[in-house]
N, C-alpha and C. Protein backbone atom coordinates (compact mmCIF):
# COMPACT_ATOMS: atom_id res chain seq x y z
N UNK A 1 177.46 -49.24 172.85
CA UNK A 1 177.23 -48.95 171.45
C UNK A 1 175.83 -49.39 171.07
N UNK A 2 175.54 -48.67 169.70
CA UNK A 2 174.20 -48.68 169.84
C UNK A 2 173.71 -49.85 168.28
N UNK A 3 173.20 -49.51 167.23
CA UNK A 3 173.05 -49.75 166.36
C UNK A 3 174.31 -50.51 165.44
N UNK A 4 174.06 -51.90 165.00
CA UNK A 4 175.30 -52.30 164.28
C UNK A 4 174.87 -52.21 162.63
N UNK A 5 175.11 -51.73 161.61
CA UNK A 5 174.85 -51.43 160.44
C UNK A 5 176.31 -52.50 159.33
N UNK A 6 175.51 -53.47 158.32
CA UNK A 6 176.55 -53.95 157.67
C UNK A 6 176.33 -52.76 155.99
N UNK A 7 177.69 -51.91 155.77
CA UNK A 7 177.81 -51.16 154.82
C UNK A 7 178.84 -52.11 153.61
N UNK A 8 178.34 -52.02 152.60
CA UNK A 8 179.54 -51.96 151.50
C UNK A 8 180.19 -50.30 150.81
N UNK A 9 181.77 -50.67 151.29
CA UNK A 9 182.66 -49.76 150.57
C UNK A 9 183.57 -50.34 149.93
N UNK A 10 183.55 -49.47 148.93
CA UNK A 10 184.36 -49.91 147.77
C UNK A 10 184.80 -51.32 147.81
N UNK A 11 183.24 -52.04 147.43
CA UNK A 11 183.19 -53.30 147.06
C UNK A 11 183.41 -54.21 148.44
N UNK A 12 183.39 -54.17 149.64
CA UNK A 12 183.98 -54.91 150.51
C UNK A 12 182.32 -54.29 151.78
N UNK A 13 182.51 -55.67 152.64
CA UNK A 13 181.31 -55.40 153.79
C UNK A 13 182.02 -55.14 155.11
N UNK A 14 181.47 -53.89 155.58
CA UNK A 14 181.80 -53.30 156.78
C UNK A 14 181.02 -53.51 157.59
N UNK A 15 181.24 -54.12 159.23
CA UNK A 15 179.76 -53.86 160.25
C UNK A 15 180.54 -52.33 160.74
N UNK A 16 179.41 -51.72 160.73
CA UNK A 16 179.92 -50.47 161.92
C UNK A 16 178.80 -50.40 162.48
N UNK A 17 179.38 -49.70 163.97
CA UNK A 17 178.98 -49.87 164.77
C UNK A 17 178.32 -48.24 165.65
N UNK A 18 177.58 -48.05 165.80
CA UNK A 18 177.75 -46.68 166.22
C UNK A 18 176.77 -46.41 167.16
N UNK A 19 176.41 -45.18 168.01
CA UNK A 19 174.87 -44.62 168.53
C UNK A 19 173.65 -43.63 167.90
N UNK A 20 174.88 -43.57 166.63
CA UNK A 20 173.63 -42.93 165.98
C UNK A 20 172.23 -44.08 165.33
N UNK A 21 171.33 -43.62 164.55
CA UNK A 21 170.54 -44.12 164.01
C UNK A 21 171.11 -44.94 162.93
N UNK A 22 170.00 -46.10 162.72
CA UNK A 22 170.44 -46.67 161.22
C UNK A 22 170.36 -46.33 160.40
N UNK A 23 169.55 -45.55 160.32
CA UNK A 23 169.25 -44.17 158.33
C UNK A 23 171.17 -43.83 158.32
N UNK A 24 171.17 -42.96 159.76
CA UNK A 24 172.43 -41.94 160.18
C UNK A 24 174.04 -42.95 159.33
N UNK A 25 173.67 -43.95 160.13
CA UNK A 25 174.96 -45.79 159.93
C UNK A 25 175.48 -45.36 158.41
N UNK A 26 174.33 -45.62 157.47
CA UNK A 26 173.97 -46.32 156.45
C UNK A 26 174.40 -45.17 155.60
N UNK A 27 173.92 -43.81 155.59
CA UNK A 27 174.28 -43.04 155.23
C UNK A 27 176.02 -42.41 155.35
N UNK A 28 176.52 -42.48 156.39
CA UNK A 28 177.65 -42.31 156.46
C UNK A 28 178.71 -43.17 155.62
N UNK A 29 177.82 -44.80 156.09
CA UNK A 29 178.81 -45.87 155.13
C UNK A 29 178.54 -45.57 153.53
N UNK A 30 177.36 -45.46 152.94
CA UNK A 30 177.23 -44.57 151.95
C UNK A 30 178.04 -43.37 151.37
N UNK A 31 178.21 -42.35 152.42
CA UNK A 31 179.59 -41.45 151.91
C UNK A 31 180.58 -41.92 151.65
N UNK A 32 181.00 -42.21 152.54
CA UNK A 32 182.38 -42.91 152.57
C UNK A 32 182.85 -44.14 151.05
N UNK A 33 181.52 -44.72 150.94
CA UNK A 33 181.80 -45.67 149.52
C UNK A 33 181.78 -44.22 148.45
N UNK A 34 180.86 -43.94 148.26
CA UNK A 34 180.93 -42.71 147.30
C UNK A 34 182.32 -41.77 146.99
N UNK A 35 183.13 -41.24 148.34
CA UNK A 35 184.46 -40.89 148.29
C UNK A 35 184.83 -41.28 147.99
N UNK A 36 185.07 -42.97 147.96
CA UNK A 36 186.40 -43.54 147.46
C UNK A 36 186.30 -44.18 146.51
N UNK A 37 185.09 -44.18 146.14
CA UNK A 37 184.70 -44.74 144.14
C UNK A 37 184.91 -42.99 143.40
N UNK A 38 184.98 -41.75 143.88
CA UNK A 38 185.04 -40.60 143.26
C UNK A 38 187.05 -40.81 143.11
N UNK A 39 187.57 -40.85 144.57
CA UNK A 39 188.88 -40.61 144.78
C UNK A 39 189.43 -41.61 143.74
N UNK A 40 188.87 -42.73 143.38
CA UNK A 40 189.79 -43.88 142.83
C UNK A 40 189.83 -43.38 141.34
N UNK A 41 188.41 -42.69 140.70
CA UNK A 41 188.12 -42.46 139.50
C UNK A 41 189.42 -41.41 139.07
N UNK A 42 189.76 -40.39 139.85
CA UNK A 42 190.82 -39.31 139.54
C UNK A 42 192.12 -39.61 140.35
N UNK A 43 192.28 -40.76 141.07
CA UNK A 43 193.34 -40.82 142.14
C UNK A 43 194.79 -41.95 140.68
N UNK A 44 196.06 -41.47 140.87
CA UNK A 44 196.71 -42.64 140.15
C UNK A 44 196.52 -44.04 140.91
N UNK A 45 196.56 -43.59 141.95
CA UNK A 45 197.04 -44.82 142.60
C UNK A 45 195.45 -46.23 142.64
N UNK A 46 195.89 -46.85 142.44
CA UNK A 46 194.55 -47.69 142.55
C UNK A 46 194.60 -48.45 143.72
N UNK A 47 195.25 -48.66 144.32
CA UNK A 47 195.35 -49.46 145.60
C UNK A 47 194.17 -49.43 146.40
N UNK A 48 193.71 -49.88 147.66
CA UNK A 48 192.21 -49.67 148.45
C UNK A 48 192.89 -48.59 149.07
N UNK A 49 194.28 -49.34 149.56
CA UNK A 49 194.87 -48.52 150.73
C UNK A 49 195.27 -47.40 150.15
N UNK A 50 196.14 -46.70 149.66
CA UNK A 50 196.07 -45.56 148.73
C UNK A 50 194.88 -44.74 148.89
N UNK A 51 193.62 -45.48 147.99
CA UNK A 51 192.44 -44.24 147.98
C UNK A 51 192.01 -44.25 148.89
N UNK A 52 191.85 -45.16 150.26
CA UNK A 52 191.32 -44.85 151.74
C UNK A 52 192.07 -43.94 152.62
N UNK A 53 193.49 -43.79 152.41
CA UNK A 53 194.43 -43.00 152.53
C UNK A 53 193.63 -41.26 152.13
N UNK A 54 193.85 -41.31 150.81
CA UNK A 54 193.37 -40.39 150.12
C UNK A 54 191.81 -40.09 150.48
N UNK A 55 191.00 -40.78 150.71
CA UNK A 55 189.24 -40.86 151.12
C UNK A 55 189.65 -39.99 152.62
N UNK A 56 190.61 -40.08 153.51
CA UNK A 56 190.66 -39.95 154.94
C UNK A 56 190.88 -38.97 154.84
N UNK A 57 191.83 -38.21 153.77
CA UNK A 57 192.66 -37.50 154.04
C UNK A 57 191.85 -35.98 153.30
N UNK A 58 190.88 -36.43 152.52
CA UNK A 58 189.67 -35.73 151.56
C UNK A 58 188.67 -35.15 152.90
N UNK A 59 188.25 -36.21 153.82
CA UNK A 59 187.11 -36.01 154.45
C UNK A 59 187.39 -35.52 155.25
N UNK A 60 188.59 -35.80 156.10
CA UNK A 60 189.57 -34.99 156.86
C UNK A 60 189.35 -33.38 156.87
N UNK A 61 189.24 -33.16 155.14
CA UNK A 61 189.70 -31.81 154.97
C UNK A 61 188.33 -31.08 154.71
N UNK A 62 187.46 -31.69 154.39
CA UNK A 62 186.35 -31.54 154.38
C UNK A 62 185.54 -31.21 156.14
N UNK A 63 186.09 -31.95 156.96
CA UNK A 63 185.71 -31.88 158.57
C UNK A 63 186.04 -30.48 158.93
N UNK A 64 187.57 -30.29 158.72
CA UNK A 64 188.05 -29.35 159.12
C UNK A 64 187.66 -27.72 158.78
N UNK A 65 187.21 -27.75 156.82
CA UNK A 65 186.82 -26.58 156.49
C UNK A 65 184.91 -26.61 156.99
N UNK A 66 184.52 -27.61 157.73
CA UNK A 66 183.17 -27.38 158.47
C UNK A 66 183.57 -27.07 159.56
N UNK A 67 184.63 -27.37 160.19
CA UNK A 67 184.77 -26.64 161.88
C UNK A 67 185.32 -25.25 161.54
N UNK A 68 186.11 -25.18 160.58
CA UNK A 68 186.01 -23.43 160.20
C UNK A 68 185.22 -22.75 160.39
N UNK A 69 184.09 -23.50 159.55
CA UNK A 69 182.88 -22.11 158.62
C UNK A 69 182.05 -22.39 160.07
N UNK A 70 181.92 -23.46 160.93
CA UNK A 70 181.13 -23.68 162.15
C UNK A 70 181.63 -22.43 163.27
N UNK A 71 183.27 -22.36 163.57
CA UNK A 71 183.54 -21.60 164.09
C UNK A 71 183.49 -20.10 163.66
N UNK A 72 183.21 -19.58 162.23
CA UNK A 72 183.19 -18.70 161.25
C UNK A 72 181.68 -18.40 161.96
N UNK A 73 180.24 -19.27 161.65
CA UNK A 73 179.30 -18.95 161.72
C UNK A 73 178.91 -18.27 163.54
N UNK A 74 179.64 -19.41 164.54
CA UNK A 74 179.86 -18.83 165.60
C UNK A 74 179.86 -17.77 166.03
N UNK A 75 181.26 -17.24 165.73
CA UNK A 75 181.26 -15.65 166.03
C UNK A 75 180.54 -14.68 165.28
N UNK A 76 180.15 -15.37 164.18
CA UNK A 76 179.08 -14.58 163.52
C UNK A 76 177.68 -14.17 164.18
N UNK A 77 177.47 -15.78 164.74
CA UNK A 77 176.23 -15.29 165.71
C UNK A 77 176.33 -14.71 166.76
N UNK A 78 177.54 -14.84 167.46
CA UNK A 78 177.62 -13.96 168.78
C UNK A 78 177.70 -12.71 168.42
N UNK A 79 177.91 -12.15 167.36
CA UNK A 79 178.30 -10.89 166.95
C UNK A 79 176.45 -10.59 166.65
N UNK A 80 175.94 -10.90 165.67
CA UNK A 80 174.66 -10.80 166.08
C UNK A 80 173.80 -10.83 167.29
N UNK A 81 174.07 -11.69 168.13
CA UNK A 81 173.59 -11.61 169.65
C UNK A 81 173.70 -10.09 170.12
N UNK A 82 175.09 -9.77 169.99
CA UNK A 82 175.67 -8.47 170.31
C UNK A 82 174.97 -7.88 170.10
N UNK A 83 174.59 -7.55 168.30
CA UNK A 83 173.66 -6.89 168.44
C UNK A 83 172.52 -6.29 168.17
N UNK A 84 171.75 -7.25 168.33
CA UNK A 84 170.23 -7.99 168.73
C UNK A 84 170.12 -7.04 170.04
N UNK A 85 171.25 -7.66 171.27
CA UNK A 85 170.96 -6.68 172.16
C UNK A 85 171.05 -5.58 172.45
N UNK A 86 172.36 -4.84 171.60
CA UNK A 86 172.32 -3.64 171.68
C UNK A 86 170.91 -2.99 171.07
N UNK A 87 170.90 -3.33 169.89
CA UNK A 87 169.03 -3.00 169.39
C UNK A 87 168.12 -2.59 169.86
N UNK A 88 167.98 -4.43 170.91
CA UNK A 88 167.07 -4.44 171.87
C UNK A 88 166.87 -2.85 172.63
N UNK A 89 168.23 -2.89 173.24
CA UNK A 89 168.58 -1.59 174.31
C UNK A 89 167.91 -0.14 173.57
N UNK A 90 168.35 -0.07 172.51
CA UNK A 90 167.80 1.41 171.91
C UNK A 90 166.30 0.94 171.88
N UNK A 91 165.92 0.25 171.36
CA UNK A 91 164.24 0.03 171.08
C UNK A 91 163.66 0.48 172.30
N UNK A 92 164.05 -0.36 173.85
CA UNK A 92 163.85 0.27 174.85
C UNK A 92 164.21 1.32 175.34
N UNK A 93 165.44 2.05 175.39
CA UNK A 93 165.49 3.66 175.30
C UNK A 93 164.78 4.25 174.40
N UNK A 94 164.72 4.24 173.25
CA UNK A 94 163.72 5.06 172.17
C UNK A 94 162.27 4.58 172.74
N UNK A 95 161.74 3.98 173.01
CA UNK A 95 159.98 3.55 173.76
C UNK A 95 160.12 4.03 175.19
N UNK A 96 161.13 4.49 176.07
CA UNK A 96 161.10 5.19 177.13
C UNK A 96 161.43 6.59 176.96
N UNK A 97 161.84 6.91 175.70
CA UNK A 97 161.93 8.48 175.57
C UNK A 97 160.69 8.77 174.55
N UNK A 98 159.85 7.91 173.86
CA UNK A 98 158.88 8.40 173.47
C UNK A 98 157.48 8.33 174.19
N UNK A 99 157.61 7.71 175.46
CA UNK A 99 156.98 7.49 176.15
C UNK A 99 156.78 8.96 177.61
N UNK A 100 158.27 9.33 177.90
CA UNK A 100 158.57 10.26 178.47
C UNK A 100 158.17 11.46 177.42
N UNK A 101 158.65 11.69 176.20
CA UNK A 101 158.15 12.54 175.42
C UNK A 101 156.65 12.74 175.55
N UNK A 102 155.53 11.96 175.18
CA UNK A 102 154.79 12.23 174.85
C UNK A 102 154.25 12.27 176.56
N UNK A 103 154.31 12.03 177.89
CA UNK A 103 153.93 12.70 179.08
C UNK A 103 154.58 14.33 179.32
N UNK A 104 155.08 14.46 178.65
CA UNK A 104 155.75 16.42 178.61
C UNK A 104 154.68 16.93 177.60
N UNK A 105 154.28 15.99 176.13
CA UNK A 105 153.27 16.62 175.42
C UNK A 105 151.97 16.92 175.73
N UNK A 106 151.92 15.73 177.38
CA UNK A 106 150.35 16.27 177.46
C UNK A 106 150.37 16.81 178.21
N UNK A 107 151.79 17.23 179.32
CA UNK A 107 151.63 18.05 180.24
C UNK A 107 151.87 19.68 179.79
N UNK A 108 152.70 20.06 178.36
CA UNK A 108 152.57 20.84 177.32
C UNK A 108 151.04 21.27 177.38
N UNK A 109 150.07 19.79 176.69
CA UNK A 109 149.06 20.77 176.25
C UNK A 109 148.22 20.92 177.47
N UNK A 110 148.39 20.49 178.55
CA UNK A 110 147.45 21.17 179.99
C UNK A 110 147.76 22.05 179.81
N UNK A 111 148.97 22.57 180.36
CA UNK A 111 149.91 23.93 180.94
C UNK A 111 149.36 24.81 179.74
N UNK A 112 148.87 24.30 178.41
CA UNK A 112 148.42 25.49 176.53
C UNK A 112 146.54 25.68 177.21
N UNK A 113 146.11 24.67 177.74
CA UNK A 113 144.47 24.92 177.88
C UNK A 113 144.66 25.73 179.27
N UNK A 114 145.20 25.51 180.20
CA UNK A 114 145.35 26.55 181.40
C UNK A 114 145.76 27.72 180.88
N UNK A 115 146.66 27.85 180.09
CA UNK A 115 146.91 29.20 179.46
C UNK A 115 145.94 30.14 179.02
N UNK A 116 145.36 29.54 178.02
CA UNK A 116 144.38 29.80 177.10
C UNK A 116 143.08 29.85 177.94
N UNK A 117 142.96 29.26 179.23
CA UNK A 117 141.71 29.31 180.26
C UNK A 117 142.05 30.82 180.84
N UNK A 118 143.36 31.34 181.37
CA UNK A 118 143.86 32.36 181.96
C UNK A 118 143.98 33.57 180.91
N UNK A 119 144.38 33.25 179.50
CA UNK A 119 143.95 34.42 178.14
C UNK A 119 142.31 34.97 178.48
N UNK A 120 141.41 33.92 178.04
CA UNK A 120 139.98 34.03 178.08
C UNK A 120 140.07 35.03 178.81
N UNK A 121 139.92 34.41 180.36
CA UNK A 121 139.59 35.11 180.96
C UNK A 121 140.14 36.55 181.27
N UNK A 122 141.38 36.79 181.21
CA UNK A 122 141.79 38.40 181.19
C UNK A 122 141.65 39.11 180.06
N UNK A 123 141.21 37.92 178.81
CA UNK A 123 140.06 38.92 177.36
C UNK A 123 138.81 39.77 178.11
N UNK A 124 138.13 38.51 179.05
CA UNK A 124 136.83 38.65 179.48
C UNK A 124 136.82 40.23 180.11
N UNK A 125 137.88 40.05 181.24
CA UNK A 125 137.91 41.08 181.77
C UNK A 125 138.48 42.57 181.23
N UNK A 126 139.44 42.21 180.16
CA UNK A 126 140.22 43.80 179.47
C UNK A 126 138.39 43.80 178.74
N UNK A 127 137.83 42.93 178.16
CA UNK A 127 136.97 43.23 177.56
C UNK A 127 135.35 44.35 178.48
N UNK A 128 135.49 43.51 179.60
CA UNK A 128 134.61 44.49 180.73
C UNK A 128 135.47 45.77 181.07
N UNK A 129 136.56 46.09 181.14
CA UNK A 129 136.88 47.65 181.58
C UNK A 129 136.75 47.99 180.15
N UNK A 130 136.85 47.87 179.08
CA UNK A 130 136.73 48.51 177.70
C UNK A 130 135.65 49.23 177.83
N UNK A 131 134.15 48.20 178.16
CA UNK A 131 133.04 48.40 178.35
C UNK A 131 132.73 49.69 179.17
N UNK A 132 133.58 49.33 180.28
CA UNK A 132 133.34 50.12 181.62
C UNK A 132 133.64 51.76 181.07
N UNK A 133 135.19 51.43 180.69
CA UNK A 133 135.47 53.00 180.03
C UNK A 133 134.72 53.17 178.75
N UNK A 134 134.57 53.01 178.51
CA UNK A 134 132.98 53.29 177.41
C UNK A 134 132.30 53.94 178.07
N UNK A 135 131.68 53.02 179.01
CA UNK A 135 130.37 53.19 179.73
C UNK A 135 130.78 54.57 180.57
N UNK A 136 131.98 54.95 181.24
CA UNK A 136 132.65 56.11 181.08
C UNK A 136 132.31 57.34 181.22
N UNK A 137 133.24 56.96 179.74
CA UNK A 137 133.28 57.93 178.35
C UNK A 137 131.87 58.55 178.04
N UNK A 138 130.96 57.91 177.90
CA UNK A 138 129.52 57.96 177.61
C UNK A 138 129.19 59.00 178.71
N UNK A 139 129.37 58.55 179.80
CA UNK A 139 128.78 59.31 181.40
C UNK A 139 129.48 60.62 181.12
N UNK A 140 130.98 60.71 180.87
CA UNK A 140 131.31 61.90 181.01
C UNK A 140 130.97 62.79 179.91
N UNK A 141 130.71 62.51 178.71
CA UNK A 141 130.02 63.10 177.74
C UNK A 141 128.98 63.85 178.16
N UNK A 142 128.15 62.82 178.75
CA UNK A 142 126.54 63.60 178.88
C UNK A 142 126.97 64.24 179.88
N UNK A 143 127.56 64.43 181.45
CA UNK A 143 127.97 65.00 181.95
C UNK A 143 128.52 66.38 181.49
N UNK A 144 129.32 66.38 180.77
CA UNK A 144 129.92 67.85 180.40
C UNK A 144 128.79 68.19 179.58
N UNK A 145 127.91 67.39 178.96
CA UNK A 145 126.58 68.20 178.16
C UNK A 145 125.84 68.93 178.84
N UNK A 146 125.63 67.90 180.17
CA UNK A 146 124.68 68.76 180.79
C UNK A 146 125.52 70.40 181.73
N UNK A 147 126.18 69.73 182.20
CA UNK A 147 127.45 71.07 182.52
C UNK A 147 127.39 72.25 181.52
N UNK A 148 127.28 72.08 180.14
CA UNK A 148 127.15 72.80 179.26
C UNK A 148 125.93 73.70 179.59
N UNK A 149 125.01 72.84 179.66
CA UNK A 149 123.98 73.40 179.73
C UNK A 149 123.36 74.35 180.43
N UNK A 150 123.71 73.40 181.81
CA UNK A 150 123.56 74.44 183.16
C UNK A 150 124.54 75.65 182.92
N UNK A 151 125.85 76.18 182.21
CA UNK A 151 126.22 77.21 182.55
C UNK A 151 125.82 78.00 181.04
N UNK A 152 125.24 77.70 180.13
CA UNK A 152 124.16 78.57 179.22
C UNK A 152 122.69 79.24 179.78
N UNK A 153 122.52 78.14 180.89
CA UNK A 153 121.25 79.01 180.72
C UNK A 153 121.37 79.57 181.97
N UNK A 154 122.34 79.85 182.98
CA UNK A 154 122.60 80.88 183.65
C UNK A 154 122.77 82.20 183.20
C-alpha cells in the first residue's frame, strides 16, 4: 500500500490507506463526508450507521449507473470503430476507383488525340483527292475544249 491519508467523515478521523495519490486519498475521503452530511440532511434516520448504510448504498448506485453508461459508451465506441473502418474502406475504394478512373480518362484522351491525329490526317488527304479531282475536272475541261476545237476546224 501506498499513501496513508488521515480524512474526516462525518465528524470522525479516518486513516485510509490506498495507491492512489494524496490529492486522489483526500478527495475521495472528501466525497464520501459530503454524501453522508447530504444523506443525513434528507435521510430520517440519524444514526452514523444508518446514513453510512444509506452513503454505501447511494454510491453503490452511483458506481453501478457509471459501469452502465461505461459499458453503454463501450459499445458505443466499438460501434464507431466499426465504422471508422468501414469508412476507412470506402475512402480507399472510392481513391482507388478515382484513381483507376481518372487512368481510363487519360487513356480516353490519348486514344481522342490519336483519333483526331488519324481525322487530320484523312481530312489532309480527302482534302488532296478533292484537289486532285479538281485538278481533274480542270484537265478534262480543257481537254474536251481543245477536242472541240480540233474537230471544228477540221
Amino acid at each position: 500500500m501506498g499513501e496513508k491519508v488521515e480524512a474526516k467523515i462525518f465528524g470522525q478521523i479516518y486513516t485510509i490507506t490506498g495507491d492512489k495519490s494524496r490529492e486522489e486519498i483526500e478527495k475521495i475521503g472528501q466525497y464520501v463526508d459530503e454524501k453522508m452530511h447530504l444523506i443525513a440532511k434528507v435521510s430520517e434516520k440519524g444514526g452514523t450507521t444508518g446514513v453510512a448504510v444509506l452513503t454505501a448504498i447511494n454510491i453503490t448506485e452511483e458506481f453501478f449507473d457509471q459501469m452502465d453508461e461505461m459499458e453503454r459508451l463501450k459499445t458505443a465506441n466499438e460501434q464507431l470503430e466499426k465504422d471508422s473502418a468501414h469508412y476507412i474502406k470506402l475512402w480507399e475504394d472510392s481513391k482507388k476507383n478515382f484513381m483507376q478512373s481518372k487512368d481510363n480518362m487519360d487513356k480516353l484522351k490519348e486514344q481522342g488525340r490519336q483519333e483526331n491525329a488519324k481525322f487530320k490526317e484523312l481530312e489532309d488527304k480527302c482534302s488532296e483527292y478533292e484537289n486532285a479531282i479538281f485538278d481533274l475536272q480542270m484537265e478534262n475541261v480543257q481537254l474536251k475544249s481543245e477536242l472541240e476545237k480540233n474537230r471544228n476546224n477540221r
